[in-house]
Protein backbone atom coordinates (compact mmCIF):
# COMPACT_ATOMS: atom_id res chain seq x y z
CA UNK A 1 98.32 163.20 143.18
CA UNK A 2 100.42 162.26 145.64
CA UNK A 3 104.26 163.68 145.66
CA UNK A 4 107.09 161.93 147.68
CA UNK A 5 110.70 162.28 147.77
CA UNK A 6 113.52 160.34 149.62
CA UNK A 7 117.63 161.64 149.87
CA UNK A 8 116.56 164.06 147.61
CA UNK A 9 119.63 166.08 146.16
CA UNK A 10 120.68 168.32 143.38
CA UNK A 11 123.78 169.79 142.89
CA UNK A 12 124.41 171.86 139.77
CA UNK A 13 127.80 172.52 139.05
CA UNK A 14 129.47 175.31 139.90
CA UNK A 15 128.12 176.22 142.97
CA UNK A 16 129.88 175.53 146.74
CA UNK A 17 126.63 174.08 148.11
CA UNK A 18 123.70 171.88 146.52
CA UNK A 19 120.60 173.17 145.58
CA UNK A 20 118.74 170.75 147.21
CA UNK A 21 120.08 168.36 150.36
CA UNK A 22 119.03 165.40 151.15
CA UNK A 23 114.77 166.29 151.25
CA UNK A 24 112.68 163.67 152.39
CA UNK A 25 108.84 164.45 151.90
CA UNK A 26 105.44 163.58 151.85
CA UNK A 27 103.01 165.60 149.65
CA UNK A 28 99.35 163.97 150.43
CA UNK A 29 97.13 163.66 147.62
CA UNK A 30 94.03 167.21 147.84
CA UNK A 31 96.93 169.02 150.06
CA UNK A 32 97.17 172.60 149.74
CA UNK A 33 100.94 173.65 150.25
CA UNK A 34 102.81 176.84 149.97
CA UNK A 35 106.08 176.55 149.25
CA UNK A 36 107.92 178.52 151.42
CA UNK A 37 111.42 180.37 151.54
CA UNK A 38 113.61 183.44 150.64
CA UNK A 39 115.56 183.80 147.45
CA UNK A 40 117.91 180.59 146.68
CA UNK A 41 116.34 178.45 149.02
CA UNK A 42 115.80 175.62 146.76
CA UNK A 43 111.42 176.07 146.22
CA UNK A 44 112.31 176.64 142.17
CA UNK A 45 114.28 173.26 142.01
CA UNK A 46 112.28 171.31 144.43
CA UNK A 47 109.36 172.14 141.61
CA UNK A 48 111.64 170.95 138.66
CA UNK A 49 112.42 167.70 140.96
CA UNK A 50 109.10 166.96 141.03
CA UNK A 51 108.47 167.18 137.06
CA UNK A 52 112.11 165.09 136.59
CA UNK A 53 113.23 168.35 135.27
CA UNK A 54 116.95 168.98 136.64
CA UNK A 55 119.65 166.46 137.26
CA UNK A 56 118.97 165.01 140.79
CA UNK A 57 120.39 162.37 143.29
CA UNK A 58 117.85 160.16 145.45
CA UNK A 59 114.26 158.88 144.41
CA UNK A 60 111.08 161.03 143.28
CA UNK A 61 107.46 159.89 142.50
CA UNK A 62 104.01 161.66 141.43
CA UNK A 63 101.41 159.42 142.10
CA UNK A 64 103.33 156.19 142.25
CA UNK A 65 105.10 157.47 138.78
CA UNK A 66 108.69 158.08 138.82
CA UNK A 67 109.26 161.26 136.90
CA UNK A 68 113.39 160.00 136.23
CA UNK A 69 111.72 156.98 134.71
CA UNK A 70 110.40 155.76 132.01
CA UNK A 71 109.61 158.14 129.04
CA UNK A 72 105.70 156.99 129.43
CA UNK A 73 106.08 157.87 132.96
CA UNK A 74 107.11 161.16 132.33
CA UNK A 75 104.31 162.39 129.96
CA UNK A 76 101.81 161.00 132.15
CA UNK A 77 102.79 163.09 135.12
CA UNK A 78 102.97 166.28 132.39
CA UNK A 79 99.85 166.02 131.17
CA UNK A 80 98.43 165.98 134.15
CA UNK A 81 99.88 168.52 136.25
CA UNK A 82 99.61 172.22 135.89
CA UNK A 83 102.62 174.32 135.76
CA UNK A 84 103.11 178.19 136.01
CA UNK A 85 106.91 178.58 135.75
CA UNK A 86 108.09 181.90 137.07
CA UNK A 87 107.82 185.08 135.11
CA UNK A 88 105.24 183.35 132.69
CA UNK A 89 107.59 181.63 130.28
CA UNK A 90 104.54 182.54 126.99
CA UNK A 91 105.94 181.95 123.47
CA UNK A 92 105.89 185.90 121.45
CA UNK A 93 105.01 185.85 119.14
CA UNK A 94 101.28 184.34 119.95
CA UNK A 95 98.12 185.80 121.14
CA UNK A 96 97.40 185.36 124.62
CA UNK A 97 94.59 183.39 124.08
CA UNK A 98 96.89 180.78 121.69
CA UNK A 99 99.80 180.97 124.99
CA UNK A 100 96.39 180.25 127.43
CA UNK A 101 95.17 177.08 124.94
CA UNK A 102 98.64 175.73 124.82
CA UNK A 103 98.08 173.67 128.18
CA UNK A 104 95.71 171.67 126.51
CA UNK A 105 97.44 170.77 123.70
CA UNK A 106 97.69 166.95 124.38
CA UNK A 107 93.99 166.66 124.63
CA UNK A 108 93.22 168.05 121.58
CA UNK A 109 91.37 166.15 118.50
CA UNK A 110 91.68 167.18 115.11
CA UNK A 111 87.97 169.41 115.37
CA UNK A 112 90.08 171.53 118.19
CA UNK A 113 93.06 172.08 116.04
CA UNK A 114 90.62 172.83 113.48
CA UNK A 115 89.14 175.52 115.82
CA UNK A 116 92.12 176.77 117.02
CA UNK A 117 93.56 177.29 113.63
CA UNK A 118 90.39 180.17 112.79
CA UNK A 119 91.08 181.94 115.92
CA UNK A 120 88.72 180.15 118.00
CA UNK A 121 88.51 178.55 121.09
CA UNK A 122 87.50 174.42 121.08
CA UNK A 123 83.94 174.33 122.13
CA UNK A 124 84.87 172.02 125.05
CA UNK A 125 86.91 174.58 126.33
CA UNK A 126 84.73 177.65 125.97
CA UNK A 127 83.10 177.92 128.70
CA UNK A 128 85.76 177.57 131.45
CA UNK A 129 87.95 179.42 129.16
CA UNK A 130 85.67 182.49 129.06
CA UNK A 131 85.24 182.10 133.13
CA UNK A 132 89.19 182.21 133.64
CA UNK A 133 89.45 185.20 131.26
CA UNK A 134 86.86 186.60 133.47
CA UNK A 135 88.08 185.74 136.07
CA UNK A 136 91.95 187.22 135.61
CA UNK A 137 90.52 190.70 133.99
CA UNK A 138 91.70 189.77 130.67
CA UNK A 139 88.90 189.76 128.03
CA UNK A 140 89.96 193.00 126.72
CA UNK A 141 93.76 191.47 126.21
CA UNK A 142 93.70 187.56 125.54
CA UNK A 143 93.81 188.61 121.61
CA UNK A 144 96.81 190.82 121.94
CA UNK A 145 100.46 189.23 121.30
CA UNK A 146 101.46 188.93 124.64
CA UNK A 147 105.15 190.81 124.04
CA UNK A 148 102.69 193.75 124.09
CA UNK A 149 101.30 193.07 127.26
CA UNK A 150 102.90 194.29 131.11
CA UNK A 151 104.30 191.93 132.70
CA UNK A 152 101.35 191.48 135.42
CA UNK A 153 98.87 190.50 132.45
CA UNK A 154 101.51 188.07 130.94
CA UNK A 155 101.35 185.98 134.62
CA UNK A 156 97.63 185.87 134.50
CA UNK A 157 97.57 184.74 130.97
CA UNK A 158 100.24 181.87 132.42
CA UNK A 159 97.73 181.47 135.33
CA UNK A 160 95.18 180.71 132.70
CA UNK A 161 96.99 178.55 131.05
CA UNK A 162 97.70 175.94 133.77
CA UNK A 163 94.53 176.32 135.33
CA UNK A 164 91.80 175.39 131.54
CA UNK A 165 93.05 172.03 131.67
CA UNK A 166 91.84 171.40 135.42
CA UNK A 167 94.96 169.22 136.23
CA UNK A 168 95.37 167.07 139.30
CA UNK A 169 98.66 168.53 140.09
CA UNK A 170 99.55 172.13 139.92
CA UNK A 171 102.62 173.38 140.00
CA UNK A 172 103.05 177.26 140.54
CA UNK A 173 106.09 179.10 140.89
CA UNK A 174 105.68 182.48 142.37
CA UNK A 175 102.32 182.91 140.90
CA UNK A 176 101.89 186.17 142.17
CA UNK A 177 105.01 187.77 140.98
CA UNK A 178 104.86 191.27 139.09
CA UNK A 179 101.07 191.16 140.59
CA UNK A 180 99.11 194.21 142.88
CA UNK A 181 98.01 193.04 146.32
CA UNK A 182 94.27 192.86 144.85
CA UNK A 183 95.47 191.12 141.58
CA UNK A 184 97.30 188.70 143.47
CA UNK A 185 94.50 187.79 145.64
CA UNK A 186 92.48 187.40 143.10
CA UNK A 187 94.89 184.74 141.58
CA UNK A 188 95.34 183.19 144.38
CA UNK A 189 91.23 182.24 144.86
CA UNK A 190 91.71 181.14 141.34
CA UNK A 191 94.30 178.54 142.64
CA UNK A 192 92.69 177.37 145.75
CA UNK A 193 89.12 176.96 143.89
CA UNK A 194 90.77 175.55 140.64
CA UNK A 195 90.05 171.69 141.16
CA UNK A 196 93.39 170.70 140.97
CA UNK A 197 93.15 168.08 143.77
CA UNK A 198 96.95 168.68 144.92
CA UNK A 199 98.63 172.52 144.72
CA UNK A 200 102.22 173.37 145.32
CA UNK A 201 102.62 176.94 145.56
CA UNK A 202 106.13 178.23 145.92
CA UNK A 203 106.43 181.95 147.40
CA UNK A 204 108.12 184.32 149.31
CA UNK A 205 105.56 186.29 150.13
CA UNK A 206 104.14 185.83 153.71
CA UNK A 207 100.59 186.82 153.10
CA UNK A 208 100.34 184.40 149.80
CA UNK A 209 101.55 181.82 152.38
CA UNK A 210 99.01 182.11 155.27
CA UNK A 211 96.28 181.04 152.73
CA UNK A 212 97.45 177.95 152.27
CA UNK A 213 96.76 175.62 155.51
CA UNK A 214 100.01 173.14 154.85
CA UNK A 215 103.47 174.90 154.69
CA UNK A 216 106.66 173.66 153.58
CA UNK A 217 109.60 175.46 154.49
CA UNK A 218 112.73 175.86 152.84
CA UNK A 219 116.41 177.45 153.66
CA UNK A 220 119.76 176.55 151.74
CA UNK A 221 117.80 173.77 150.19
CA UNK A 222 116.64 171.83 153.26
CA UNK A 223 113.67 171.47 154.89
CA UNK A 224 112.97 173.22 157.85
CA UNK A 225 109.60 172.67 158.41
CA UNK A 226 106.79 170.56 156.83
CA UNK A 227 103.07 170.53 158.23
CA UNK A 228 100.07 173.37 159.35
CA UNK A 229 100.91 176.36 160.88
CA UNK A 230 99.30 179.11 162.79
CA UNK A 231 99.43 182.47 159.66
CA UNK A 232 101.21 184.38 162.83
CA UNK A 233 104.10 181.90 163.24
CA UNK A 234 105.11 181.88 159.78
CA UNK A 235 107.02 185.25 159.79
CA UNK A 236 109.14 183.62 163.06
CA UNK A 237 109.51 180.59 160.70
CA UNK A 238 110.97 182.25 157.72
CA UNK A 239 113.46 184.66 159.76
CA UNK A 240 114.77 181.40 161.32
C-alpha cells in the first residue's frame, strides 16, 4: 500500500509549535521504512496521520484511499493495515491470546466467534497463530490475563496481534520498546519477514533503524531526510 502526504500539518492545541509541518512524502508500495527521530519529533503523529487518526491540515492517502474521507474509506484502510500502538494498548481484562485474536476481528464468520467463545483459536488462524506464539516466546503466557504479564511480554502479545492478520500495511510504533537487545531482534525479523508488503517502523533506536534499508527522518515534526542510507551515517543524521 502505497502512503502519500502533501502540506501535511497538525497542530494540537496548546502547544507553541505544530506537531507536524508541512510533510510532503512518498511511501512506495513493499518499502521497508524506519521511522526515525528523538522524543517529540512528530514519528507518533505522522502514524496517526496516516490512519486519519488526529486532527490534521493538508491531504493524506493509503493506497489511493483518503483516510479523512469517507467512512468506507476509513475501514478499508483499518482492516487492512497492522498497527502496534506504543506500549501495547491490550484490553485487561482478556487473555493474551483473546488481545492477539482481536486483529482479526473483522474477518471473522460466525464458526470463528463460535471458536473463540470456547477458548479456542479459529482453525484458519491456527497455524500462523501457533508460529507467532512461537515465534515471540509466548506459549507458556498467551492464556494468562495480560495485566499479569511484564511489560516486555505485553508488546509481543501486541506484536502478535498486528502481525496474524498478515496486513498490507503495518504500522508499528516503537515496537521494540520495554524489549532486551535479543528480544527485540527477534521482533524485529518478525516484522521484516511478516508479509506485510509496506512497514512503517517508528524508533529511536539506532540499531532497530539500520535494519531497515529506507529511512525517514524526523526533527520538530519536519522531515529531514527521506531515502536509503549507509547504517554508519544514521547516527550523524539523528544528532543533526
Amino acid at each position: 500500500m502505497e502512503v502519500r502526504s502533501s502540506g501535511l500539518t497538525v497542530w494540537f492545541r496548546g502547544r507553541p509549535a505544530p506537531a507536524l509541518a508541512d510533510v510532503d512524502l512518498r511511501i512506495e508500495a513493499g518499502a521497508r521504512v524506519a521511522l526515525l527521530g528523538p522524543s517529540g519529533s512528530g514519528k507518533s503523529t505522522l502514524l496517526r496521520a496516516i490512519l486519519g487518526a488526529v486532527p490534521a491540515h493538508g491531504r493524506v492517502s493509503v493506497a489511493g484511499l483518503n483516510p479523512y474521507g469517507r467512512r468506507s474509506d476509513q475501514v478499508a484502510i483499518r482492516r487492512r493495515t497492522g498497527l502496534v500502538r506504543q506500549g501495547g494498548d491490550l484490553v485487561f481484562g482478556l487473555s493474551g491470546r483473546l488481545n492477539a485474536l482481536a486483529g482479526t476481528t473483522a474477518t471473522w464468520t460466525l464458526l470463528d466467534w463460535y471458536q473463540v467463545t470456547r477458548g479456542r483459536v479459529p482453525v484458519r488462524y491456527l497455524d500462523r497463530f501457533a508460529t507467532l506464539v512461537a515465534s515471540h516466546g509466548l506459549e507458556e503466557y498467551v492464556g494468562a490475563r495480560v495485566e499479569t504479564l511484564s511489560g516486555g511480554q505485553r508488546q509481543r502479545v501486541a506484536l502478535v496481534r498486528a502481525l496474524l492478520p498478515e496486513p498490507e500495511l503495518l504500522l508499528a510504533d516503537e515496537p521494540t520498546a520495554g524489549l532486551d537487545p535479543v528480544t527485540g531482534a527477534t521482533a524485529v525479523d518478525a516484522i521484516l519477514a511478516s508479509g506485510a508488503r509496506t512497514i512503517v517502523v517508528a524508533t529511536h533506536d539506532l540499531a532497530v533503524a539500520a535494519r531497515f534499508p529506507h529511512v525517514l527522518a524526523l526533527r520538530a515534526g519536519r522531515v529531514v531526510h527521506n531515502g536509503g542510507l549507509a547504517p554508519d551515517a544514521i547516527g550523524a543524521l539523528y544528532a543533526t
